[in-house]
PDB file of N, CA and C in Angstrom:
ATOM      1  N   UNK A   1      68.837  -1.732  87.991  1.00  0.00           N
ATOM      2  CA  UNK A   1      67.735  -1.308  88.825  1.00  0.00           C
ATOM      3  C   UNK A   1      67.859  -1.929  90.211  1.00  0.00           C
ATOM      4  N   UNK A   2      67.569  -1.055  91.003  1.00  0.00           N
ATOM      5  CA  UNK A   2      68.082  -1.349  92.356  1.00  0.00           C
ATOM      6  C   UNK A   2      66.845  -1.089  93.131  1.00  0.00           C
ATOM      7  N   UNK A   3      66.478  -1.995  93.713  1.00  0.00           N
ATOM      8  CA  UNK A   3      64.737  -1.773  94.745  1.00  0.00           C
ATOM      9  C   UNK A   3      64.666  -1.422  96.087  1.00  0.00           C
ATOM     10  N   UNK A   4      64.500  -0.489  97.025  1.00  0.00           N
ATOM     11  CA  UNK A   4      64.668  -0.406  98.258  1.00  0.00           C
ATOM     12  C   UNK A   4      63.901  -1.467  98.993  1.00  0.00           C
ATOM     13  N   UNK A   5      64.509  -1.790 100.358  1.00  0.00           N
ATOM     14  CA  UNK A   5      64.151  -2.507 100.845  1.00  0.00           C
ATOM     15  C   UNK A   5      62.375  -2.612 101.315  1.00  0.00           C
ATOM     16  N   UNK A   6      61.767  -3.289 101.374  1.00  0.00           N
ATOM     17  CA  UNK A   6      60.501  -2.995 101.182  1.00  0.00           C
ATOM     18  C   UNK A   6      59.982  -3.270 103.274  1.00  0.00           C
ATOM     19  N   UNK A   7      59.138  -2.752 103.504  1.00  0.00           N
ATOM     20  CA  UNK A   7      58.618  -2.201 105.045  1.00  0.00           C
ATOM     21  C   UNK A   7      58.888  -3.679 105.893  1.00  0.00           C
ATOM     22  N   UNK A   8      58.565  -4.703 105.578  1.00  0.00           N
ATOM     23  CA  UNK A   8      58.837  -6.202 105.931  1.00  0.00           C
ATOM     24  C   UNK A   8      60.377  -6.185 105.953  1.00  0.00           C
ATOM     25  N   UNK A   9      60.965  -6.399 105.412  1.00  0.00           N
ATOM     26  CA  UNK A   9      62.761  -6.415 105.367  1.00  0.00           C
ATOM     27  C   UNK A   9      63.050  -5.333 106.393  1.00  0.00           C
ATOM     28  N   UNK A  10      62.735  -4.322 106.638  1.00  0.00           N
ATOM     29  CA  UNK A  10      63.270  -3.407 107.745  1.00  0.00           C
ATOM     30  C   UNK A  10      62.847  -3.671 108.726  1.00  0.00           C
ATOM     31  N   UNK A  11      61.357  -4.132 108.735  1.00  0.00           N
ATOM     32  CA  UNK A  11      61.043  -4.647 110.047  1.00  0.00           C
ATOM     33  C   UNK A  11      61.871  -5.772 110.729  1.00  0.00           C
ATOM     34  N   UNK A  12      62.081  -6.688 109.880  1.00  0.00           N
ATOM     35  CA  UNK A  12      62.452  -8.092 110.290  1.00  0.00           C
ATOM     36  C   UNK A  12      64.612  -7.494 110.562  1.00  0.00           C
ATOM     37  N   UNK A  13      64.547  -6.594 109.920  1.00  0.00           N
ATOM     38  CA  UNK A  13      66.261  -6.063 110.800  1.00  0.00           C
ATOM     39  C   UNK A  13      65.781  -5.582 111.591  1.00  0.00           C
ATOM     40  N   UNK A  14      64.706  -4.704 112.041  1.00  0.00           N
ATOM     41  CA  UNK A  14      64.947  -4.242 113.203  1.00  0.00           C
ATOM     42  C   UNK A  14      64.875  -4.779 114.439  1.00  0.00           C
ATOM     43  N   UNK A  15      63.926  -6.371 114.366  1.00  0.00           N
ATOM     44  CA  UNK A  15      63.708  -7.286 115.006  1.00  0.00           C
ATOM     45  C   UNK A  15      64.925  -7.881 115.042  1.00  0.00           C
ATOM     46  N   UNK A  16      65.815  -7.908 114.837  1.00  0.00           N
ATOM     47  CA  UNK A  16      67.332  -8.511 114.485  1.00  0.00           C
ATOM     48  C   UNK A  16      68.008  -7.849 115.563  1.00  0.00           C
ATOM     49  N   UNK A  17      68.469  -6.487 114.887  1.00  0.00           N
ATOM     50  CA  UNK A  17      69.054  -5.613 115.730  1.00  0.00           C
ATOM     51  C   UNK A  17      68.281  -5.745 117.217  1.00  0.00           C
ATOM     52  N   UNK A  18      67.120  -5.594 117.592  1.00  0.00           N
ATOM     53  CA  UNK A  18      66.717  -5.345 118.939  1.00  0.00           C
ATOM     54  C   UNK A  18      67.490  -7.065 119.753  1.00  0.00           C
ATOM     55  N   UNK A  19      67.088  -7.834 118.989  1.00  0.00           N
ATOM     56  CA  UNK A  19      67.788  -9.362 119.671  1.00  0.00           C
ATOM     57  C   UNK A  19      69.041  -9.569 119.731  1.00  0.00           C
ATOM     58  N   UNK A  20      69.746  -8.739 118.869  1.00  0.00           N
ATOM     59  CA  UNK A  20      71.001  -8.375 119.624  1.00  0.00           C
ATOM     60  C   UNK A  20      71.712  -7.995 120.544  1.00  0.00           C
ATOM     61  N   UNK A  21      71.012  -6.525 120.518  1.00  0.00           N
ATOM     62  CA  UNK A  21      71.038  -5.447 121.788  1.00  0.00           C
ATOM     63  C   UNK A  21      70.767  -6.491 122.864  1.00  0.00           C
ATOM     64  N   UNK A  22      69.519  -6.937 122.968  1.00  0.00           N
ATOM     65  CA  UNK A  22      69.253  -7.587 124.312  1.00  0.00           C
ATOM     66  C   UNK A  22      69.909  -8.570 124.655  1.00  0.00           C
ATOM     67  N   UNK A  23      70.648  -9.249 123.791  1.00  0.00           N
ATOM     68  CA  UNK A  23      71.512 -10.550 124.025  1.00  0.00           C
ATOM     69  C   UNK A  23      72.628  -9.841 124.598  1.00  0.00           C
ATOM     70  N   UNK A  24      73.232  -8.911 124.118  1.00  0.00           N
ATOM     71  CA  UNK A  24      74.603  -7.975 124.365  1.00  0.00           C
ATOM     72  C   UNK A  24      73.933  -7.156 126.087  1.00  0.00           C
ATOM     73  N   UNK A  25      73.024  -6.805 126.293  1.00  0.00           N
ATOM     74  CA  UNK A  25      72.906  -6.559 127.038  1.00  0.00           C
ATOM     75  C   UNK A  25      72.798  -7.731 128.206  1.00  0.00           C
ATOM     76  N   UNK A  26      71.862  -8.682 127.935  1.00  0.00           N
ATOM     77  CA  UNK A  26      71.897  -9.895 128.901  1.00  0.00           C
ATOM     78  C   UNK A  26      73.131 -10.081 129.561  1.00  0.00           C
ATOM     79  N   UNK A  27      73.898 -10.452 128.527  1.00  0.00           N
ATOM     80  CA  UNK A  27      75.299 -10.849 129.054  1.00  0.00           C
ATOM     81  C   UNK A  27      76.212  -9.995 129.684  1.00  0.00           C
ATOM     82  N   UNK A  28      75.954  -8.565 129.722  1.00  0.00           N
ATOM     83  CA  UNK A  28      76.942  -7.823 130.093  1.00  0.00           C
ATOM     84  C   UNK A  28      76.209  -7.666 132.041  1.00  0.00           C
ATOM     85  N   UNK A  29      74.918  -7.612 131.939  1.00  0.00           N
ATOM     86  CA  UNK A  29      74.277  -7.674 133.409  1.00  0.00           C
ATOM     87  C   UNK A  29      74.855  -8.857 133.964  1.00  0.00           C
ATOM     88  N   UNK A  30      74.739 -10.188 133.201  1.00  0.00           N
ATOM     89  CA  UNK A  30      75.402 -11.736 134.132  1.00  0.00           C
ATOM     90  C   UNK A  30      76.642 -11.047 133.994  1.00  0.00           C
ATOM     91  N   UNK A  31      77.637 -10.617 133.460  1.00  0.00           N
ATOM     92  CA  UNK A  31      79.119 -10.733 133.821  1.00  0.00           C
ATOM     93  C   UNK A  31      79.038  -9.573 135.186  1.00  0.00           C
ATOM     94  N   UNK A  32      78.196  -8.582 134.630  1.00  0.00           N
ATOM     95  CA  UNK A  32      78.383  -7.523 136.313  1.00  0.00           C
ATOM     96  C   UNK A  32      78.296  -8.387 137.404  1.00  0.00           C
ATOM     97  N   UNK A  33      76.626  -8.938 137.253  1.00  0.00           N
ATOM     98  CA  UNK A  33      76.715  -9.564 138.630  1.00  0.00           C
ATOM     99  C   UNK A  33      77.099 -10.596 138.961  1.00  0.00           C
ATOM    100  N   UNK A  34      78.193 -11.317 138.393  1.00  0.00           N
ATOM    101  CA  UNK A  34      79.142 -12.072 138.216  1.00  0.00           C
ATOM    102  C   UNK A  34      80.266 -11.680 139.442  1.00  0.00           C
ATOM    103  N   UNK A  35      80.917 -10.181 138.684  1.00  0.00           N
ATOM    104  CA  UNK A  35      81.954  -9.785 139.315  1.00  0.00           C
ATOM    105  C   UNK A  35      81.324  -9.299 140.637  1.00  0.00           C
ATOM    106  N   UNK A  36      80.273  -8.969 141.102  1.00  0.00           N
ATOM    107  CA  UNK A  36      79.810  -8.509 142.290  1.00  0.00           C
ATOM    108  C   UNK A  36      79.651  -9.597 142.997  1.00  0.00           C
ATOM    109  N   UNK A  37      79.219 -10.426 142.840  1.00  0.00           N
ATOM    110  CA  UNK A  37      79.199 -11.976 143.674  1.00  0.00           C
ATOM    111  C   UNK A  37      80.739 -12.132 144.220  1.00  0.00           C
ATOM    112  N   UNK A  38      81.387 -12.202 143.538  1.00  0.00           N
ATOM    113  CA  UNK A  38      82.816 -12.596 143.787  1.00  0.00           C
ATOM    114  C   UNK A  38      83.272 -12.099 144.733  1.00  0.00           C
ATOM    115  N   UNK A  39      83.357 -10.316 144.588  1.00  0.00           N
ATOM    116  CA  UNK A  39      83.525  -9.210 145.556  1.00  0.00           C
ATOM    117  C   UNK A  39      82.907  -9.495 146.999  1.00  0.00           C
ATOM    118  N   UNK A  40      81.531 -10.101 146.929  1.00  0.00           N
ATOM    119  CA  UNK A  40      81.101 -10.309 147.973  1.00  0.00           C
ATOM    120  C   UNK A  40      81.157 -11.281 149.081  1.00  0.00           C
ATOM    121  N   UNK A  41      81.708 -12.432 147.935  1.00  0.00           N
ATOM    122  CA  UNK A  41      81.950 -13.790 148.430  1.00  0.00           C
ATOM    123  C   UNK A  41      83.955 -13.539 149.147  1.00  0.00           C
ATOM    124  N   UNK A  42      84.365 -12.297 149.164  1.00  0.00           N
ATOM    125  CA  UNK A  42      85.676 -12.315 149.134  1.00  0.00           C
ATOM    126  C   UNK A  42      85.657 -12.161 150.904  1.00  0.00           C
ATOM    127  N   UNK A  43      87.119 -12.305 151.163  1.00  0.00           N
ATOM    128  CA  UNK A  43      87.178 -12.518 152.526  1.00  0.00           C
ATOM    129  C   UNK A  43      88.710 -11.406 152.521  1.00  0.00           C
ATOM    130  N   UNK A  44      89.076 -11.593 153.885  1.00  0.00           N
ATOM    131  CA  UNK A  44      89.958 -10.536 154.428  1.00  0.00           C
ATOM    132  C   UNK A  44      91.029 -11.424 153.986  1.00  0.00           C
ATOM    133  N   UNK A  45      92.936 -10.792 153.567  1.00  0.00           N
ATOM    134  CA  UNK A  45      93.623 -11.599 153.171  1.00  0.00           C
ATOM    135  C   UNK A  45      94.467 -11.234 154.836  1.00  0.00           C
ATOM    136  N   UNK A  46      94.419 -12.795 155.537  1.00  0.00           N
ATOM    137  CA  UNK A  46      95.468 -12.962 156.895  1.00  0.00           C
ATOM    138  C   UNK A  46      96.593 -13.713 156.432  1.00  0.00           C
ATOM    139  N   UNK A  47      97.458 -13.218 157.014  1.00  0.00           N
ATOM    140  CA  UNK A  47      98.846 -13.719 156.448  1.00  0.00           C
ATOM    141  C   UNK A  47      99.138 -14.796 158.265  1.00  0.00           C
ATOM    142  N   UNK A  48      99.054 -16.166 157.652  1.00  0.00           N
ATOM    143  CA  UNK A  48      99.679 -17.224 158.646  1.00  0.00           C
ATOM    144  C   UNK A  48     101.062 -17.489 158.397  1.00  0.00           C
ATOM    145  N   UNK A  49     101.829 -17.371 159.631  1.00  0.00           N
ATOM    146  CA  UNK A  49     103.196 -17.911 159.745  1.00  0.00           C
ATOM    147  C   UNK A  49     103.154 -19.403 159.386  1.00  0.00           C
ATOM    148  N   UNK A  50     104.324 -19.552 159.156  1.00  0.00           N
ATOM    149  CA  UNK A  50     104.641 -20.943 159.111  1.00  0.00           C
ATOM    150  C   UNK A  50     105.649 -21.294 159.975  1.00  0.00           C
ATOM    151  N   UNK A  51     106.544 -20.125 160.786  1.00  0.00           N
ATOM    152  CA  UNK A  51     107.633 -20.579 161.871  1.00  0.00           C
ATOM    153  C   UNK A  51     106.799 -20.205 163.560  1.00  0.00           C
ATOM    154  N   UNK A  52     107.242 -21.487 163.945  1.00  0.00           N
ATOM    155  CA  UNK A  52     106.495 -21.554 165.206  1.00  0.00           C
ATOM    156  C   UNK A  52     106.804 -20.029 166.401  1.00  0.00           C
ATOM    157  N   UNK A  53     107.772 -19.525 165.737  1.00  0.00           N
ATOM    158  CA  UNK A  53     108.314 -18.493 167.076  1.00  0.00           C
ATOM    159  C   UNK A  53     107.055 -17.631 166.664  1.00  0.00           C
ATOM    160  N   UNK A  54     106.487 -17.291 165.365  1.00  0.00           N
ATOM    161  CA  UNK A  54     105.544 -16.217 165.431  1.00  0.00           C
ATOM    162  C   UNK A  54     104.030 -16.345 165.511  1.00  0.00           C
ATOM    163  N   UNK A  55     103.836 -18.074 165.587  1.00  0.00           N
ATOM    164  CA  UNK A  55     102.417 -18.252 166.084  1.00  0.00           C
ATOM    165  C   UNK A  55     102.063 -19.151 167.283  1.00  0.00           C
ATOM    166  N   UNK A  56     102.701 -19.050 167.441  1.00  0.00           N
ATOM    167  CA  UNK A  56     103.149 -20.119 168.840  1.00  0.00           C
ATOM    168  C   UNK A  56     102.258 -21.743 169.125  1.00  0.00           C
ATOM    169  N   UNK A  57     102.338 -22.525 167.918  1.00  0.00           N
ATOM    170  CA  UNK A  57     101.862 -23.522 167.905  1.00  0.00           C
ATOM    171  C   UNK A  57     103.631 -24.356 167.778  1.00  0.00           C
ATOM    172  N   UNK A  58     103.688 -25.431 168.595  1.00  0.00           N
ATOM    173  CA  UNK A  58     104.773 -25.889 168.667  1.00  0.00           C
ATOM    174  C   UNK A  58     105.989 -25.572 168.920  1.00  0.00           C
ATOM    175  N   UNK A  59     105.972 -24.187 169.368  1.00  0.00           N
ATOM    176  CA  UNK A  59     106.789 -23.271 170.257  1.00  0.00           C
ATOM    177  C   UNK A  59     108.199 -23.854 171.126  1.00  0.00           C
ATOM    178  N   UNK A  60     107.785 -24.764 171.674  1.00  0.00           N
ATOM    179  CA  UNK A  60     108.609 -25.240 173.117  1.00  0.00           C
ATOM    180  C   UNK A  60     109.618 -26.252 172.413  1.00  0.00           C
ATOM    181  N   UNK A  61     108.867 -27.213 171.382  1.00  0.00           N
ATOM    182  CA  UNK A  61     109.782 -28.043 170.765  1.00  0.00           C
ATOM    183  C   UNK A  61     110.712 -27.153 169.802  1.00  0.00           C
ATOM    184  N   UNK A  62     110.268 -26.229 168.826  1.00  0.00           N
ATOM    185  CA  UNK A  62     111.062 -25.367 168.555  1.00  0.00           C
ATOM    186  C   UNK A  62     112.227 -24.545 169.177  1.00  0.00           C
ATOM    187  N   UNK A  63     111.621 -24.045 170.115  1.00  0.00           N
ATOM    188  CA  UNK A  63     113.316 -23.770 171.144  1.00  0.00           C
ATOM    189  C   UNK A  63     113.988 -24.664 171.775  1.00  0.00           C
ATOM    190  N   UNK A  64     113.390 -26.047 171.952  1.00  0.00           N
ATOM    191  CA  UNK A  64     114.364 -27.131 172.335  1.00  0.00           C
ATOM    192  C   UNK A  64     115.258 -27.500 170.923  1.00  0.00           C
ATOM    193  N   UNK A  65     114.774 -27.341 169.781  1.00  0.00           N
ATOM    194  CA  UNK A  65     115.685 -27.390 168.830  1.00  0.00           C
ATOM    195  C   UNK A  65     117.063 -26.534 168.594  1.00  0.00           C
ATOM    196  N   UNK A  66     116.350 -25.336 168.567  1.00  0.00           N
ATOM    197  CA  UNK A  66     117.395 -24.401 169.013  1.00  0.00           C
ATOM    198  C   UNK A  66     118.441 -24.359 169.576  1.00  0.00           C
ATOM    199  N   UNK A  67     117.967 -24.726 171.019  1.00  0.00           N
ATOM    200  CA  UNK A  67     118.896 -25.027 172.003  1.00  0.00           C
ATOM    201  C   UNK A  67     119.710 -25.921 171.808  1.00  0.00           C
ATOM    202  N   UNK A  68     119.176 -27.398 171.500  1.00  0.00           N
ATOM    203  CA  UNK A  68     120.164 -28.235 171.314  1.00  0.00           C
ATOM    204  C   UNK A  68     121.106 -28.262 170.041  1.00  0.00           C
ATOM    205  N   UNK A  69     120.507 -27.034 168.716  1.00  0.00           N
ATOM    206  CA  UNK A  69     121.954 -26.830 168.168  1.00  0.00           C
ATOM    207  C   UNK A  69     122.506 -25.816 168.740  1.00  0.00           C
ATOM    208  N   UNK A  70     122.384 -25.041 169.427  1.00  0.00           N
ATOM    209  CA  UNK A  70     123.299 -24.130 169.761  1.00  0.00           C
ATOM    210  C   UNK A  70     124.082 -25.386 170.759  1.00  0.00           C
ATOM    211  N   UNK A  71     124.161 -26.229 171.370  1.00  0.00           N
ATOM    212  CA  UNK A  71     124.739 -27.054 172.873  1.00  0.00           C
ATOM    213  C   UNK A  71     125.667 -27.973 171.822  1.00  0.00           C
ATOM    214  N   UNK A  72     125.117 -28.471 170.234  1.00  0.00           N
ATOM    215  CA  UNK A  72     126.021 -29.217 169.580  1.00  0.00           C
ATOM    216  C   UNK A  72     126.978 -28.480 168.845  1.00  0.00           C
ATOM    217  N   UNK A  73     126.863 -27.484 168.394  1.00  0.00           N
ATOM    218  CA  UNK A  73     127.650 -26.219 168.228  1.00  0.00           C
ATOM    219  C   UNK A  73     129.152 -26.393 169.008  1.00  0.00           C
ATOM    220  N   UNK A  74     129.066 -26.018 170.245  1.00  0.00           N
ATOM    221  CA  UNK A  74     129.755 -25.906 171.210  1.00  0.00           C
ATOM    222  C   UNK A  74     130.831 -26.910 171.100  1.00  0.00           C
TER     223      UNK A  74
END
């Protein structure tokens, strides 16, 4: 003999199930606006040299280098 679940037991799953849903839902809104923060917090990607001929910070000593291997060269 097998008893169906009686109006209390379905209630108390359905109270289950709904605290699920909303937990599953909670978390899926923080991860969105998670990834939207990020997006927003993002910046432009500039690509900096690191050889002086193409940003011209230390420029002059750089072609005096130059120069003086090309002069020891010789």
């Amino acid at each position: 003999m097998t008893k169906g679940k009686t109006k209390k037991q379905l209630e108390k799953e359905q109270l289950e199930r709904d605290k699920v849903l909303w937990s599953v839902m909670l978390i899926g809104i923080i991860l969105i606006i998670g990834i939207f923060v990020q997006n927003i917090k993002a910046d432009q990607i500039v690509h900096k040299f690191k050889s002086p001929s193409f940003n011209g910070i230390g420029t002059s000593s750089h072609w005096l280098t130059i120069e003086n291997q090309e002069f020891s060269r010789k």
